[in-house]
N, C-alpha and C. Protein backbone atom coordinates (compact mmCIF):
# COMPACT_ATOMS: atom_id res chain seq x y z
N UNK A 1 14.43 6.03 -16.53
CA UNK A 1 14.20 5.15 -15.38
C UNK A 1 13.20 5.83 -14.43
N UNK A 2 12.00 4.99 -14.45
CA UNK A 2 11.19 5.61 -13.04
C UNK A 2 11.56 5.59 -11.68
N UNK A 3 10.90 6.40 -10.83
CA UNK A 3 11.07 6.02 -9.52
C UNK A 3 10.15 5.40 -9.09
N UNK A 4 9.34 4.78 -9.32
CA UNK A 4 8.64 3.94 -9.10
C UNK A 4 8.31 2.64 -8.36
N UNK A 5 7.94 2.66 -7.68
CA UNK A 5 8.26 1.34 -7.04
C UNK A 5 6.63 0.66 -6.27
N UNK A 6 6.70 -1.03 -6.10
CA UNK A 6 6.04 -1.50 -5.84
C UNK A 6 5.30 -1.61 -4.39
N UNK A 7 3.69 -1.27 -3.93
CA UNK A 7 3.63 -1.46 -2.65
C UNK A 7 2.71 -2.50 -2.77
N UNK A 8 2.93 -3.70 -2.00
CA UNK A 8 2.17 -4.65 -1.87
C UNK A 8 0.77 -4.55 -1.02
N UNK A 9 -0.14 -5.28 -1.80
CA UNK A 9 -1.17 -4.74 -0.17
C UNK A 9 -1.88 -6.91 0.18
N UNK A 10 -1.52 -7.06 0.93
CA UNK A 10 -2.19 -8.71 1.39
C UNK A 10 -3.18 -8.91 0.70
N UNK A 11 -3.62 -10.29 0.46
CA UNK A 11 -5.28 -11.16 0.05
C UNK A 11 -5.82 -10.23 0.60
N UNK A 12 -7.03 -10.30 0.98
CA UNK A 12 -8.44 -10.23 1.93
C UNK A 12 -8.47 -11.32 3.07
N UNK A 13 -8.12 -12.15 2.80
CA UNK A 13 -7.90 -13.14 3.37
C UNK A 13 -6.72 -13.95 3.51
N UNK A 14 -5.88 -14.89 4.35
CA UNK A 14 -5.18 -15.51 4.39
C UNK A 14 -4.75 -16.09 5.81
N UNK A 15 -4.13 -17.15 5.62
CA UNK A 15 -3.57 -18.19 6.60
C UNK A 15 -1.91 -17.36 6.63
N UNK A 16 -1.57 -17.48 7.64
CA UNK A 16 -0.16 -16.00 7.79
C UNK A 16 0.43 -17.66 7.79
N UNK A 17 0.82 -18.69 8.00
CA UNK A 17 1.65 -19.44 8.27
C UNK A 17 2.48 -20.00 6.83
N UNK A 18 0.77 -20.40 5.96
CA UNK A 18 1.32 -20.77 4.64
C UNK A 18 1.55 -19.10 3.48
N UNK A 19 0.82 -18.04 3.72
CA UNK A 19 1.07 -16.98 3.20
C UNK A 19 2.59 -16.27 3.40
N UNK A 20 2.90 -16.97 4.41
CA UNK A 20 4.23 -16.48 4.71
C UNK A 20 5.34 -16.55 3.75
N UNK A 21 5.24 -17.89 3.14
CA UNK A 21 6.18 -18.68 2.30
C UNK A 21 6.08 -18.02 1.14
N UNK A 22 4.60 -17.62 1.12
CA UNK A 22 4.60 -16.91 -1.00
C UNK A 22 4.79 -16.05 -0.63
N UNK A 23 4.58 -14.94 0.39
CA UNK A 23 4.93 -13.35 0.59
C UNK A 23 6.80 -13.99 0.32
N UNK A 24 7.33 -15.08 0.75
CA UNK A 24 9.11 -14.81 0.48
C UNK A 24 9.43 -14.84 -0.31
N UNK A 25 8.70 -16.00 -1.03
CA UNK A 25 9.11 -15.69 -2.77
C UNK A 25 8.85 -14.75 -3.71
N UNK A 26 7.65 -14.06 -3.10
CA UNK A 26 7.48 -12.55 -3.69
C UNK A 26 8.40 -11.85 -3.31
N UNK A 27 9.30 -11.81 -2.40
CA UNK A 27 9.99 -10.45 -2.05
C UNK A 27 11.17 -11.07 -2.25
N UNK A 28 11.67 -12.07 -2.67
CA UNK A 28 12.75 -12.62 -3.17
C UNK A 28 13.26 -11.99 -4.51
N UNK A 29 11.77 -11.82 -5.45
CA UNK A 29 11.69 -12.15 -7.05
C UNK A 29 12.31 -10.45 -7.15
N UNK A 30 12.46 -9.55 -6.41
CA UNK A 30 12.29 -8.15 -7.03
C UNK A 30 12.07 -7.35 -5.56
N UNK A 31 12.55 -6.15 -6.12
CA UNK A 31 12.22 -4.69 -5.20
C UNK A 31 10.63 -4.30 -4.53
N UNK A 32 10.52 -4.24 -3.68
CA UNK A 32 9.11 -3.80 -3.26
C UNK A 32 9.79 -3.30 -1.91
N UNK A 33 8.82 -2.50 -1.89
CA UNK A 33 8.79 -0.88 -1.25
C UNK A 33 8.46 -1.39 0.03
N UNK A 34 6.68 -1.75 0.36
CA UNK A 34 6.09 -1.88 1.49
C UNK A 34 5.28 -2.70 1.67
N UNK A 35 4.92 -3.36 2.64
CA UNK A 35 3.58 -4.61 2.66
C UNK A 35 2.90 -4.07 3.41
N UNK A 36 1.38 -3.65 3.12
CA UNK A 36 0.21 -3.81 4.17
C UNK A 36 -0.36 -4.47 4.37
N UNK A 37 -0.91 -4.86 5.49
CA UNK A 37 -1.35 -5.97 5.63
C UNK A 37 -2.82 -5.43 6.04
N UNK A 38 -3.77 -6.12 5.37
CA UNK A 38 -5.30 -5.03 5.19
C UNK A 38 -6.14 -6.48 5.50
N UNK A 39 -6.44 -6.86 6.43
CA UNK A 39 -7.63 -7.80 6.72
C UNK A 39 -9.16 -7.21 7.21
N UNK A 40 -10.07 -6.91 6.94
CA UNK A 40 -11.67 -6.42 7.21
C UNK A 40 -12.06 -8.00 8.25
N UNK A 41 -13.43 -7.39 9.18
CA UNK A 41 -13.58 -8.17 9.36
C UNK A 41 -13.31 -9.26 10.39
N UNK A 42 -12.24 -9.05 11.06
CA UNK A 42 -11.48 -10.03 11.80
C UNK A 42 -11.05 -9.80 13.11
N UNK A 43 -10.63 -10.78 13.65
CA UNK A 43 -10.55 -10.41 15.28
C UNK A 43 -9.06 -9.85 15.33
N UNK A 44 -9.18 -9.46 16.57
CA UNK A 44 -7.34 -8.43 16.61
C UNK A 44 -6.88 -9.54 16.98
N UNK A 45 -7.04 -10.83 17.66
CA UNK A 45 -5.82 -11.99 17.49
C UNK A 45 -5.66 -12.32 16.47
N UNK A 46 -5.98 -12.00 15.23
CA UNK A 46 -5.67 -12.70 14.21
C UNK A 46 -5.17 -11.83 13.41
N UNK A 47 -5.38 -10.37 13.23
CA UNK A 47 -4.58 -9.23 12.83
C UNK A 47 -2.61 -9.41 13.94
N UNK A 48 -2.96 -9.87 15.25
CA UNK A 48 -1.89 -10.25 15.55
C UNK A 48 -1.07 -11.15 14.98
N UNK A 49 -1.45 -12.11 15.16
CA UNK A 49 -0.85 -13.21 14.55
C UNK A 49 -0.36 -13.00 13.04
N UNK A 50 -1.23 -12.91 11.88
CA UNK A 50 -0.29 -12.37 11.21
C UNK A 50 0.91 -11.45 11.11
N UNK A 51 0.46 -10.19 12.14
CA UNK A 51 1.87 -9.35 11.99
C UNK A 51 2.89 -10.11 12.57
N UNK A 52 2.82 -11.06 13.68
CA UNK A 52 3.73 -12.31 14.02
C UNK A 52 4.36 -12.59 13.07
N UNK A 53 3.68 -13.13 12.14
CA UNK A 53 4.02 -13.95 11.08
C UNK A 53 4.73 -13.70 10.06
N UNK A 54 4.36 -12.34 9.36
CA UNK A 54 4.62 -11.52 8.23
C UNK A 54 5.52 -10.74 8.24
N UNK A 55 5.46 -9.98 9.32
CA UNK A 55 6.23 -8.96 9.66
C UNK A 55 8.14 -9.16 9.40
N UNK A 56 8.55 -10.49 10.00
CA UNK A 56 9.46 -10.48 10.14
C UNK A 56 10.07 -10.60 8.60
N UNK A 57 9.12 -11.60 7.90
CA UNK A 57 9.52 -11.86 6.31
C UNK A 57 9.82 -10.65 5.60
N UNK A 58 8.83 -9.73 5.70
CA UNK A 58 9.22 -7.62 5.32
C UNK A 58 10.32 -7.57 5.67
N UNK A 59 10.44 -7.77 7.13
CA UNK A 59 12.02 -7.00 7.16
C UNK A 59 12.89 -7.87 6.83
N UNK A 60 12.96 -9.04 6.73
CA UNK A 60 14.24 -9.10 5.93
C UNK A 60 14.37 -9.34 4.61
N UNK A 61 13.93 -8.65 4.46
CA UNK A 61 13.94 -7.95 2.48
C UNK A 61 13.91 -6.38 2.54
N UNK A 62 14.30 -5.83 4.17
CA UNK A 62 13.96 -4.54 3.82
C UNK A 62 13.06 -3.70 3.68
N UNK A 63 11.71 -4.58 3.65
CA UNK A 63 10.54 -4.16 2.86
C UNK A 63 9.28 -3.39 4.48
N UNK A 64 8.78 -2.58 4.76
CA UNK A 64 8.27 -1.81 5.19
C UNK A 64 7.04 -2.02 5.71
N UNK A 65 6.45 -2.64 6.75
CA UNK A 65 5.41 -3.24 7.35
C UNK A 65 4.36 -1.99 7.72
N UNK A 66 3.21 -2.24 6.85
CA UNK A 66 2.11 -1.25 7.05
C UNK A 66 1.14 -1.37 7.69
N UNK A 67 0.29 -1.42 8.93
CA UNK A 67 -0.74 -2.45 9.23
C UNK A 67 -2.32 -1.12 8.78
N UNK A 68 -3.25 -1.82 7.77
CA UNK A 68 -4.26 -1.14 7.64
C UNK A 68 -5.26 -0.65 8.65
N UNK A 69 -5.92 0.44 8.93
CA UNK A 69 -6.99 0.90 9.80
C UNK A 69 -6.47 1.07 11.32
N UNK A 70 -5.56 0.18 12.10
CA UNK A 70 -5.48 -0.34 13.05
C UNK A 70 -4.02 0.52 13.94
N UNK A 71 -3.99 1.81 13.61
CA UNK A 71 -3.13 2.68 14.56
C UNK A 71 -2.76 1.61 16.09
N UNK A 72 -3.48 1.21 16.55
CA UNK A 72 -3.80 0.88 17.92
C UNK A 72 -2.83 -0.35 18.00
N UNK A 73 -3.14 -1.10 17.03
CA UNK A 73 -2.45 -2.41 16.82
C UNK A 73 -1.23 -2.68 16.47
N UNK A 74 -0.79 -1.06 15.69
CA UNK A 74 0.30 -0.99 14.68
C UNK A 74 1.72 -0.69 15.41
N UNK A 75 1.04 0.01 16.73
CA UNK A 75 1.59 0.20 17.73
C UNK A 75 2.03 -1.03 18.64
N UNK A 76 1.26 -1.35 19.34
CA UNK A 76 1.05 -2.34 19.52
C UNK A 76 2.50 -3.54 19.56
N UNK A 77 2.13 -4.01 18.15
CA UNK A 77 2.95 -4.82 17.27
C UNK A 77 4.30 -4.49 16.41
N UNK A 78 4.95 -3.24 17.06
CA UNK A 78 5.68 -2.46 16.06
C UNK A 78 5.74 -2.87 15.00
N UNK A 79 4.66 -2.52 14.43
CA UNK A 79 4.77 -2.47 12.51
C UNK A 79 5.27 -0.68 12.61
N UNK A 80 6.02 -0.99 11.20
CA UNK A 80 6.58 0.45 10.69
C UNK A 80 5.64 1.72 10.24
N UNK A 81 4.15 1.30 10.61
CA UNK A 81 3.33 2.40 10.22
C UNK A 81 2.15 1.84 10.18
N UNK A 82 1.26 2.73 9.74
CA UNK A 82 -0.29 2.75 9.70
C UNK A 82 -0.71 3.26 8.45
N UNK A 83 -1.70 2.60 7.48
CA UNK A 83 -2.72 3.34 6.96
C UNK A 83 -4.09 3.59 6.97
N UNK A 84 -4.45 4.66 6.90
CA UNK A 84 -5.84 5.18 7.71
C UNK A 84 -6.94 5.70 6.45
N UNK A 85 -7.69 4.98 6.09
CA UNK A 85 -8.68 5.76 4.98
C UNK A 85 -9.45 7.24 5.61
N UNK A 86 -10.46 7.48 4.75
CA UNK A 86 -11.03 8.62 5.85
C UNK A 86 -11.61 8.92 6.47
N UNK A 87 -12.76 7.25 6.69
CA UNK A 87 -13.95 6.77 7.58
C UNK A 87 -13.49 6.06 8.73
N UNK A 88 -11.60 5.92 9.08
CA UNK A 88 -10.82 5.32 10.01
C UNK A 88 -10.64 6.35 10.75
N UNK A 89 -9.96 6.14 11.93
CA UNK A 89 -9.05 7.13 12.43
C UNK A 89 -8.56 8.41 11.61
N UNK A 90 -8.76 9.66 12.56
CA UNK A 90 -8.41 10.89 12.31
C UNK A 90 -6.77 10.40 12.04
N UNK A 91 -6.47 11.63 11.43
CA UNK A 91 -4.79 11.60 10.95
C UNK A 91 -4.39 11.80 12.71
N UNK A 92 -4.67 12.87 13.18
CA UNK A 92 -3.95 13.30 14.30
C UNK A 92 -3.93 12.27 15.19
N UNK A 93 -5.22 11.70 15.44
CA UNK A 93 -4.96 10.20 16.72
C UNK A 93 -4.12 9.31 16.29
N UNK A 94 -3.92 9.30 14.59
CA UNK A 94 -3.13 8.03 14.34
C UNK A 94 -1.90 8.26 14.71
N UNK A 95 -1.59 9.48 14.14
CA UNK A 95 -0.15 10.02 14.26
C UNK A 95 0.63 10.14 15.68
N UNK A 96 -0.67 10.42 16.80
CA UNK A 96 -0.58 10.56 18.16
C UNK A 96 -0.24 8.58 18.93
N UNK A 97 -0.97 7.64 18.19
CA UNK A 97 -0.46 6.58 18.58
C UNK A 97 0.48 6.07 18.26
N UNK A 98 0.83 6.04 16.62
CA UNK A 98 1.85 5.16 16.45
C UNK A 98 3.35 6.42 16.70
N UNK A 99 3.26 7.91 16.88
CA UNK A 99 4.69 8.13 17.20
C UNK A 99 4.92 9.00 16.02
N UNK A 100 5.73 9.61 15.98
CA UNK A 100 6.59 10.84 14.87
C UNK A 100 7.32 10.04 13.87
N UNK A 101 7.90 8.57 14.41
CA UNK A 101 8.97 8.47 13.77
C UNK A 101 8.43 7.06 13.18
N UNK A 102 7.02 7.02 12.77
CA UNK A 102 6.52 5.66 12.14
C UNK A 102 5.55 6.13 11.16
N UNK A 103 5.31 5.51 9.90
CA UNK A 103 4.82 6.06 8.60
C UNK A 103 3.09 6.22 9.01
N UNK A 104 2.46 6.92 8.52
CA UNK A 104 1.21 7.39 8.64
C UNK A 104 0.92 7.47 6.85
N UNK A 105 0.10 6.87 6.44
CA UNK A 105 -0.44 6.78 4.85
C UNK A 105 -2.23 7.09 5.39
N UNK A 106 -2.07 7.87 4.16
CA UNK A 106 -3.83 8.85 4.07
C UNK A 106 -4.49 8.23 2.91
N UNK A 107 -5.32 7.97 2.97
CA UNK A 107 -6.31 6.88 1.33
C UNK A 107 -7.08 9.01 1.57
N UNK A 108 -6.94 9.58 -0.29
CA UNK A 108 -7.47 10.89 -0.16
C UNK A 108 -8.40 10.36 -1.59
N UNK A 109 -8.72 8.98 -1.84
CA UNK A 109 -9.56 9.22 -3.38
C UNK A 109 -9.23 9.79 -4.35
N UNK A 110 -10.33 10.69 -5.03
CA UNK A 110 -9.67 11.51 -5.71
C UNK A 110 -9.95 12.69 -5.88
N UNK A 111 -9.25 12.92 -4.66
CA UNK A 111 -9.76 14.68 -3.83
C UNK A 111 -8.57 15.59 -3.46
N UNK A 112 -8.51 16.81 -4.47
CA UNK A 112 -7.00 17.25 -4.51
C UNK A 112 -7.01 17.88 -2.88
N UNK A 113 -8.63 18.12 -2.38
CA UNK A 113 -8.58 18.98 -1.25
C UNK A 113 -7.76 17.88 0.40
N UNK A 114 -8.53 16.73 0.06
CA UNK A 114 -8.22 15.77 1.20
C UNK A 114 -6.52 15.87 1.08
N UNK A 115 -5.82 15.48 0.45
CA UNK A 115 -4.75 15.90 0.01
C UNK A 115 -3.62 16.77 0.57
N UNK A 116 -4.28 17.33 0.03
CA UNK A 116 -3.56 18.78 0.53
C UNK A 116 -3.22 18.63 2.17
N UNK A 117 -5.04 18.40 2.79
CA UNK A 117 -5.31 18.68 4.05
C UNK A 117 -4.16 17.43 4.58
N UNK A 118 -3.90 16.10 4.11
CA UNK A 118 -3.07 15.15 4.64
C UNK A 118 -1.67 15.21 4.51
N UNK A 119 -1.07 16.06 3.87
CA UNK A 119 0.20 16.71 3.33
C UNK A 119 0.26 17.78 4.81
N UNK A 120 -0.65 18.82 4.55
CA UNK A 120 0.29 19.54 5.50
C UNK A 120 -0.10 19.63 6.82
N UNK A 121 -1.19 18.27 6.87
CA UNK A 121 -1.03 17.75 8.81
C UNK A 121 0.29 17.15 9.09
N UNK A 122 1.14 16.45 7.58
CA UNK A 122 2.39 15.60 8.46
C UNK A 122 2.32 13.90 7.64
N UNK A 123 1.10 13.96 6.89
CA UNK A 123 1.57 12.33 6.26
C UNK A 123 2.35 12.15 5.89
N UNK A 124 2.89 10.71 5.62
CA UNK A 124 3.64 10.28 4.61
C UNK A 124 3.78 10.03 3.51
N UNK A 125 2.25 9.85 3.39
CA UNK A 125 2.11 9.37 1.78
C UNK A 125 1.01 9.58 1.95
N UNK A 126 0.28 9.71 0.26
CA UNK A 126 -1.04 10.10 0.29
C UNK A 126 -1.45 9.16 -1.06
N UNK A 127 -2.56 8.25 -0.74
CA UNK A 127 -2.95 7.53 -1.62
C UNK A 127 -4.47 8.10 -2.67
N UNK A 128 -4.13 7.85 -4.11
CA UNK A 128 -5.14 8.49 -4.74
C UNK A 128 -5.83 6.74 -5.11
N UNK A 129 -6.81 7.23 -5.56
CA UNK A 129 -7.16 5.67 -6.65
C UNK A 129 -9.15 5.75 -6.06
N UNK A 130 -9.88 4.51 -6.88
CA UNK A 130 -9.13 3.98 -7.55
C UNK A 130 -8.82 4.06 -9.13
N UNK A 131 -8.17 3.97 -9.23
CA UNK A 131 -7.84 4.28 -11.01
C UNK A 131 -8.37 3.45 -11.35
N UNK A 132 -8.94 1.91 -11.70
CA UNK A 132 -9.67 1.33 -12.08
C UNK A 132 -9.83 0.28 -11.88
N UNK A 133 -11.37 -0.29 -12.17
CA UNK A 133 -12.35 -1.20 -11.53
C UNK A 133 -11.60 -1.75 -10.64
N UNK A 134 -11.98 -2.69 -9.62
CA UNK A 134 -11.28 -3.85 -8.88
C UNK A 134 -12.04 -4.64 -8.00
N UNK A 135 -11.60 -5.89 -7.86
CA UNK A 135 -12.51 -6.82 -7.36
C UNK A 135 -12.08 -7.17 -6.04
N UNK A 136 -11.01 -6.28 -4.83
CA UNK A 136 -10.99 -6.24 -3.68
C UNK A 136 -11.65 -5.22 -2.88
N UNK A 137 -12.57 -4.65 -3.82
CA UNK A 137 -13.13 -3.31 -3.18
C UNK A 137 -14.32 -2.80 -3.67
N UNK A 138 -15.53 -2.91 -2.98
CA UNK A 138 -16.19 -2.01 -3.96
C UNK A 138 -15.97 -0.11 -3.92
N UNK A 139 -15.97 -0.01 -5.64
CA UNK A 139 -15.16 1.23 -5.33
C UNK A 139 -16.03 2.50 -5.53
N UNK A 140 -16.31 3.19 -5.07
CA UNK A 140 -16.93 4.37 -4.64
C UNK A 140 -16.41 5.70 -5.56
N UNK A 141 -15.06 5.72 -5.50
CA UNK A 141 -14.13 7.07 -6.16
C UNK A 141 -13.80 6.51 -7.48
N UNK A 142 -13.38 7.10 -8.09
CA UNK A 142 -12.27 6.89 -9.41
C UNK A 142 -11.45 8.15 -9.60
N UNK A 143 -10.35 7.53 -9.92
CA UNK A 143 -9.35 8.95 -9.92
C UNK A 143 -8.69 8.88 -10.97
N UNK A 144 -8.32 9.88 -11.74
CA UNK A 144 -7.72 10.17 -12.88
C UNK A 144 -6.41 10.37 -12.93
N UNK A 145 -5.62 9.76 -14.26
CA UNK A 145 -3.85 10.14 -13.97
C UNK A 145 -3.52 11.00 -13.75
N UNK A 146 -4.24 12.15 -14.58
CA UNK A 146 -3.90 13.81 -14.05
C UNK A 146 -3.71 14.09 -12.85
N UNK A 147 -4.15 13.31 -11.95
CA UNK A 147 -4.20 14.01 -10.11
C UNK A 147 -2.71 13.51 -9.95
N UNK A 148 -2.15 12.35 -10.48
CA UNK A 148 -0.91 12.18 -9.71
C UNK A 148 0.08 12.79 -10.69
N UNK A 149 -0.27 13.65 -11.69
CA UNK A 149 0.86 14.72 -12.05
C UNK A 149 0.65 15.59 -11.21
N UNK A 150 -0.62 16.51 -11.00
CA UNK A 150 -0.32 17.32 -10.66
C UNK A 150 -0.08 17.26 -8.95
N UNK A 151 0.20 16.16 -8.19
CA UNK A 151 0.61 16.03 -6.94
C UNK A 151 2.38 15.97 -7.08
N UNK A 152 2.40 15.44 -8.08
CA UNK A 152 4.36 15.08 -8.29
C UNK A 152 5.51 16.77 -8.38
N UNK A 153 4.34 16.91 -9.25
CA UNK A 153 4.71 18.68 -9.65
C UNK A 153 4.82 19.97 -8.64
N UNK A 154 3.95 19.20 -7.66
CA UNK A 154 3.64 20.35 -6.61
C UNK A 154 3.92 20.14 -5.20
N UNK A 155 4.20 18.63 -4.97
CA UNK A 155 4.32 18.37 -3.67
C UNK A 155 5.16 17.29 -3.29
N UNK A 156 6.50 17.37 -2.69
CA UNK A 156 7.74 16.46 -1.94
C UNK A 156 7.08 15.04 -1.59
N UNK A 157 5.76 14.96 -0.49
CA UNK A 157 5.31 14.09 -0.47
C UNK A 157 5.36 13.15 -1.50
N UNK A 158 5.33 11.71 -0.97
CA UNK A 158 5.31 10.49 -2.37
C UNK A 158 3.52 10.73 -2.33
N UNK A 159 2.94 9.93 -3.51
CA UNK A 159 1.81 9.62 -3.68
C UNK A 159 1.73 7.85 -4.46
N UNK A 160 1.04 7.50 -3.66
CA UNK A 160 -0.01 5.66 -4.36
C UNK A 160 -0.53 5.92 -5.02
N UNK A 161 -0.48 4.94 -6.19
CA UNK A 161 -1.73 4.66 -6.92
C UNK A 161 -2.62 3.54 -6.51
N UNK A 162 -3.55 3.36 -6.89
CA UNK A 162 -4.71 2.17 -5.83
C UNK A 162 -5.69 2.14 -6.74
N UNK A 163 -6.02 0.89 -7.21
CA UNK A 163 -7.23 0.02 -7.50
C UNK A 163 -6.97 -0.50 -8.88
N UNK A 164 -6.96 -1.50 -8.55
CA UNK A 164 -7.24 -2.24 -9.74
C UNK A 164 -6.38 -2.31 -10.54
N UNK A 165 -4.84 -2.37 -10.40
CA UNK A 165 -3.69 -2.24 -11.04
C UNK A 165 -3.26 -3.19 -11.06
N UNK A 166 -3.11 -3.65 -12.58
CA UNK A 166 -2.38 -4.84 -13.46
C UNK A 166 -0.93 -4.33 -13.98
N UNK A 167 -0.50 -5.01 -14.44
CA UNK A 167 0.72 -5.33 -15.71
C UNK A 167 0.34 -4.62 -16.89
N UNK A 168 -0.94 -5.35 -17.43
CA UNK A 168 -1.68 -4.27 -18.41
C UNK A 168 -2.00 -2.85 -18.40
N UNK A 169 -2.21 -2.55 -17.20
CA UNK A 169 -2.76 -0.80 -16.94
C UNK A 169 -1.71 -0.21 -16.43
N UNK A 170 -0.79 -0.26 -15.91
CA UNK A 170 -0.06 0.38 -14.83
C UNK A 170 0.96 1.53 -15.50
N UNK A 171 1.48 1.39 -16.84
CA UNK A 171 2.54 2.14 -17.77
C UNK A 171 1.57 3.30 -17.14
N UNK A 172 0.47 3.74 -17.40
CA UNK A 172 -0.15 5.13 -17.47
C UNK A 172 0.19 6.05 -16.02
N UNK A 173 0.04 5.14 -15.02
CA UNK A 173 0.42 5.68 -13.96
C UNK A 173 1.56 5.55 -13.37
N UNK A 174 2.34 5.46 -13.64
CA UNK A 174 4.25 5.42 -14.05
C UNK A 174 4.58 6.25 -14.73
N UNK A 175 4.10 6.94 -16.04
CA UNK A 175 4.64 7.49 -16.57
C UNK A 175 3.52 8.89 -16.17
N UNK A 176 2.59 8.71 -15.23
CA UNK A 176 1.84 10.22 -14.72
C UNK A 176 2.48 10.82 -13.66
N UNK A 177 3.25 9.71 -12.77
CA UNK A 177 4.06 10.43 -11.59
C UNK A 177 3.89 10.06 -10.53
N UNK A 178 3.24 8.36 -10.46
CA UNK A 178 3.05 7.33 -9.62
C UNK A 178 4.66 7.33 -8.39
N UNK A 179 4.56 7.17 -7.25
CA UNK A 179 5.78 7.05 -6.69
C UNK A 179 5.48 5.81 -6.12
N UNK A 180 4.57 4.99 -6.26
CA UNK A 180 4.13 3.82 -5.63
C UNK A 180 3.29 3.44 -6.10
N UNK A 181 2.93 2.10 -6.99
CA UNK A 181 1.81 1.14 -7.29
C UNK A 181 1.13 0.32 -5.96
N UNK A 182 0.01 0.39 -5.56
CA UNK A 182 0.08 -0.32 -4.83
C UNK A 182 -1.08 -1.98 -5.41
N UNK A 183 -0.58 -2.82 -5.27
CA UNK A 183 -0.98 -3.91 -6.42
C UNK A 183 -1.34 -5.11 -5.11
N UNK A 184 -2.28 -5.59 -5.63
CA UNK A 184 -3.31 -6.94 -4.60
C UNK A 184 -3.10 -8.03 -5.29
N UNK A 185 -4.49 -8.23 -5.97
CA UNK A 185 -4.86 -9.25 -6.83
C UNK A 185 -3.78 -10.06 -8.10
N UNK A 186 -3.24 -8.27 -9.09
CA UNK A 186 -2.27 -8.91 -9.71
C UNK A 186 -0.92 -9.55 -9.61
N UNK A 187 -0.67 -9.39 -8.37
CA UNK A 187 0.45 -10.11 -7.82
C UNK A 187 0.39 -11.45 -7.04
N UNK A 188 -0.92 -11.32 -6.40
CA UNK A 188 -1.31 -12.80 -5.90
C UNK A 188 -1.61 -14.32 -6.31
N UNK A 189 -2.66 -13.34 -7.38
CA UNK A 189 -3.42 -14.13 -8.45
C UNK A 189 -3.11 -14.36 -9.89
N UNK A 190 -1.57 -13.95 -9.46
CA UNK A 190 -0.65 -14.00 -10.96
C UNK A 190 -0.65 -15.36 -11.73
N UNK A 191 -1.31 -15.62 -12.97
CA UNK A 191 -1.37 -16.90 -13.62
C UNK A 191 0.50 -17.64 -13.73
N UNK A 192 1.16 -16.96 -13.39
CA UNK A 192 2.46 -17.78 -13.17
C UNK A 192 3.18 -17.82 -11.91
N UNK A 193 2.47 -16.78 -10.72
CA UNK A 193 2.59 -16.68 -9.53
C UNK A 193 3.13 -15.31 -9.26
N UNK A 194 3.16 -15.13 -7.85
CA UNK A 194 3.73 -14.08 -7.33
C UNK A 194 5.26 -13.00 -7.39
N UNK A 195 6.25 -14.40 -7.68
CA UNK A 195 7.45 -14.05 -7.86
C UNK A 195 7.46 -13.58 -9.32
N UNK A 196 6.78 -14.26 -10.40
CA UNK A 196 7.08 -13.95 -11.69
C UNK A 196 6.08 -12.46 -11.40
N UNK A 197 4.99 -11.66 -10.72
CA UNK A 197 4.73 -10.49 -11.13
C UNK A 197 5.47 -9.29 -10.53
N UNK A 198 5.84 -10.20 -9.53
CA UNK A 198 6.88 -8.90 -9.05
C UNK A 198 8.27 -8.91 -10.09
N UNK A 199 8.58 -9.38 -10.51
CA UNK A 199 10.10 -9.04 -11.29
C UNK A 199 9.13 -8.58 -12.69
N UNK A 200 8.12 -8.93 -13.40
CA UNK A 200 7.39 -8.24 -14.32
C UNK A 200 6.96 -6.64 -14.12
N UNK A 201 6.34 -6.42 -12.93
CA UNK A 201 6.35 -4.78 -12.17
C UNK A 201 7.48 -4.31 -12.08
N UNK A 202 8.72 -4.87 -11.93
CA UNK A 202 9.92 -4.16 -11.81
C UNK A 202 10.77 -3.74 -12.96
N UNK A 203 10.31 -4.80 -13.86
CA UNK A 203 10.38 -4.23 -15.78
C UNK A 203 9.88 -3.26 -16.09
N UNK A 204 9.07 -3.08 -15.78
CA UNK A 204 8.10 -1.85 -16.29
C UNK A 204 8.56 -0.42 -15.17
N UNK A 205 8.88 -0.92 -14.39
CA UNK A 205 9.56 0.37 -13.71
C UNK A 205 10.86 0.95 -14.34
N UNK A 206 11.72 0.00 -14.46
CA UNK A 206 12.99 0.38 -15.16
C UNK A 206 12.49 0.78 -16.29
């Protein structure tokens, strides 16, 4: 049995009113870890309004409200945390806004050094990827399964996997030492829907 588990990350886009309804049936269908909610692009009333919207559906499933880039907002809006790539906010300002006792996630590529450096400032999690191609991002890095053994092996911290993770690809990084998928497209854009890929991700975890 893995430990493995699912982190959701939002469209690129979406209407929070009708997105609301499929984020429930997604978190109905199966276990998931955390939702970020990652919009580019957009005005902070509308990064509001969704966490309005969304937020409450996370918690009652339990599920762990992340707001992307936006320390300021995350605060703000008490979402349960922040994630910060490495062209965002410093770790320390983020960590300094949203508080000690709210999640801080580091995007480190696939750089054992960034890593390290986000581990022993105090993150929570440290995201590698992307492991392959993907069409919510153009992707810059690629990272290899080997990095999330040898992060599992060596360090308490959890670690993400990120980019481009299907049903089809994902066994490899599950069985490398994944403590978190974090999955977009294939859960959204699931040819039988959302609910059927989340209980399919949760097969493959068990």
């Amino acid at each position: 049995m893995s430990n493995c588990r699912l982190y959701l990350i939002t469209p690129p886009a979406l209407e929070p009113r009708a997105f609301a309804e499929t984020l429930k049936a997604a978190l109905d269908a199966g276990d998931v870890a955390c939702l970020q909610l990652r919009l580019k692009d957009v005005a902070d009333d509308e990064i509001r309004r969704c966490c309005a919207q969304l937020m409450p559906v996370a918690h009652a499933h339990d599920v762990a409200f992340v707001l992307n880039d936006r320390p300021d907002l995350a605060r703000e809006m008490g979402c349960d945390g922040v994630h910060i790539g490495q062209n965002d906010t410093r770790y320390e300002d983020a960590r300094k806004l949203v508080g000690p006792d709210r999640i801080v996630g580091v995007t480190c590529h696939n750089s054992r050094h960034l890593a390290m450096e986000a581990g022993e400032a105090g993150a929570d999690y440290v995201a590698f990827g992307a492991f392959f191609p993907t069409s919510t991002k153009k992707v810059q890095f690629y990272a290899e399964t080997e990095l999330l053994t040898w992060w599992s092996e060596l360090m308490e911290i959890p670690c993400v996997a990120i980019g481009g993770i299907t049903l089809a690809n994902c066994e490899a990084l599950i069985g490398a030492g994944a403590d978190f998928l974090a999955v977009a497209s294939a859960v959204w854009e699931h040819p039988e829907g959302p609910a059927a890929a989340v209980r399919a991700f949760n097969a493959r975890f068990a």
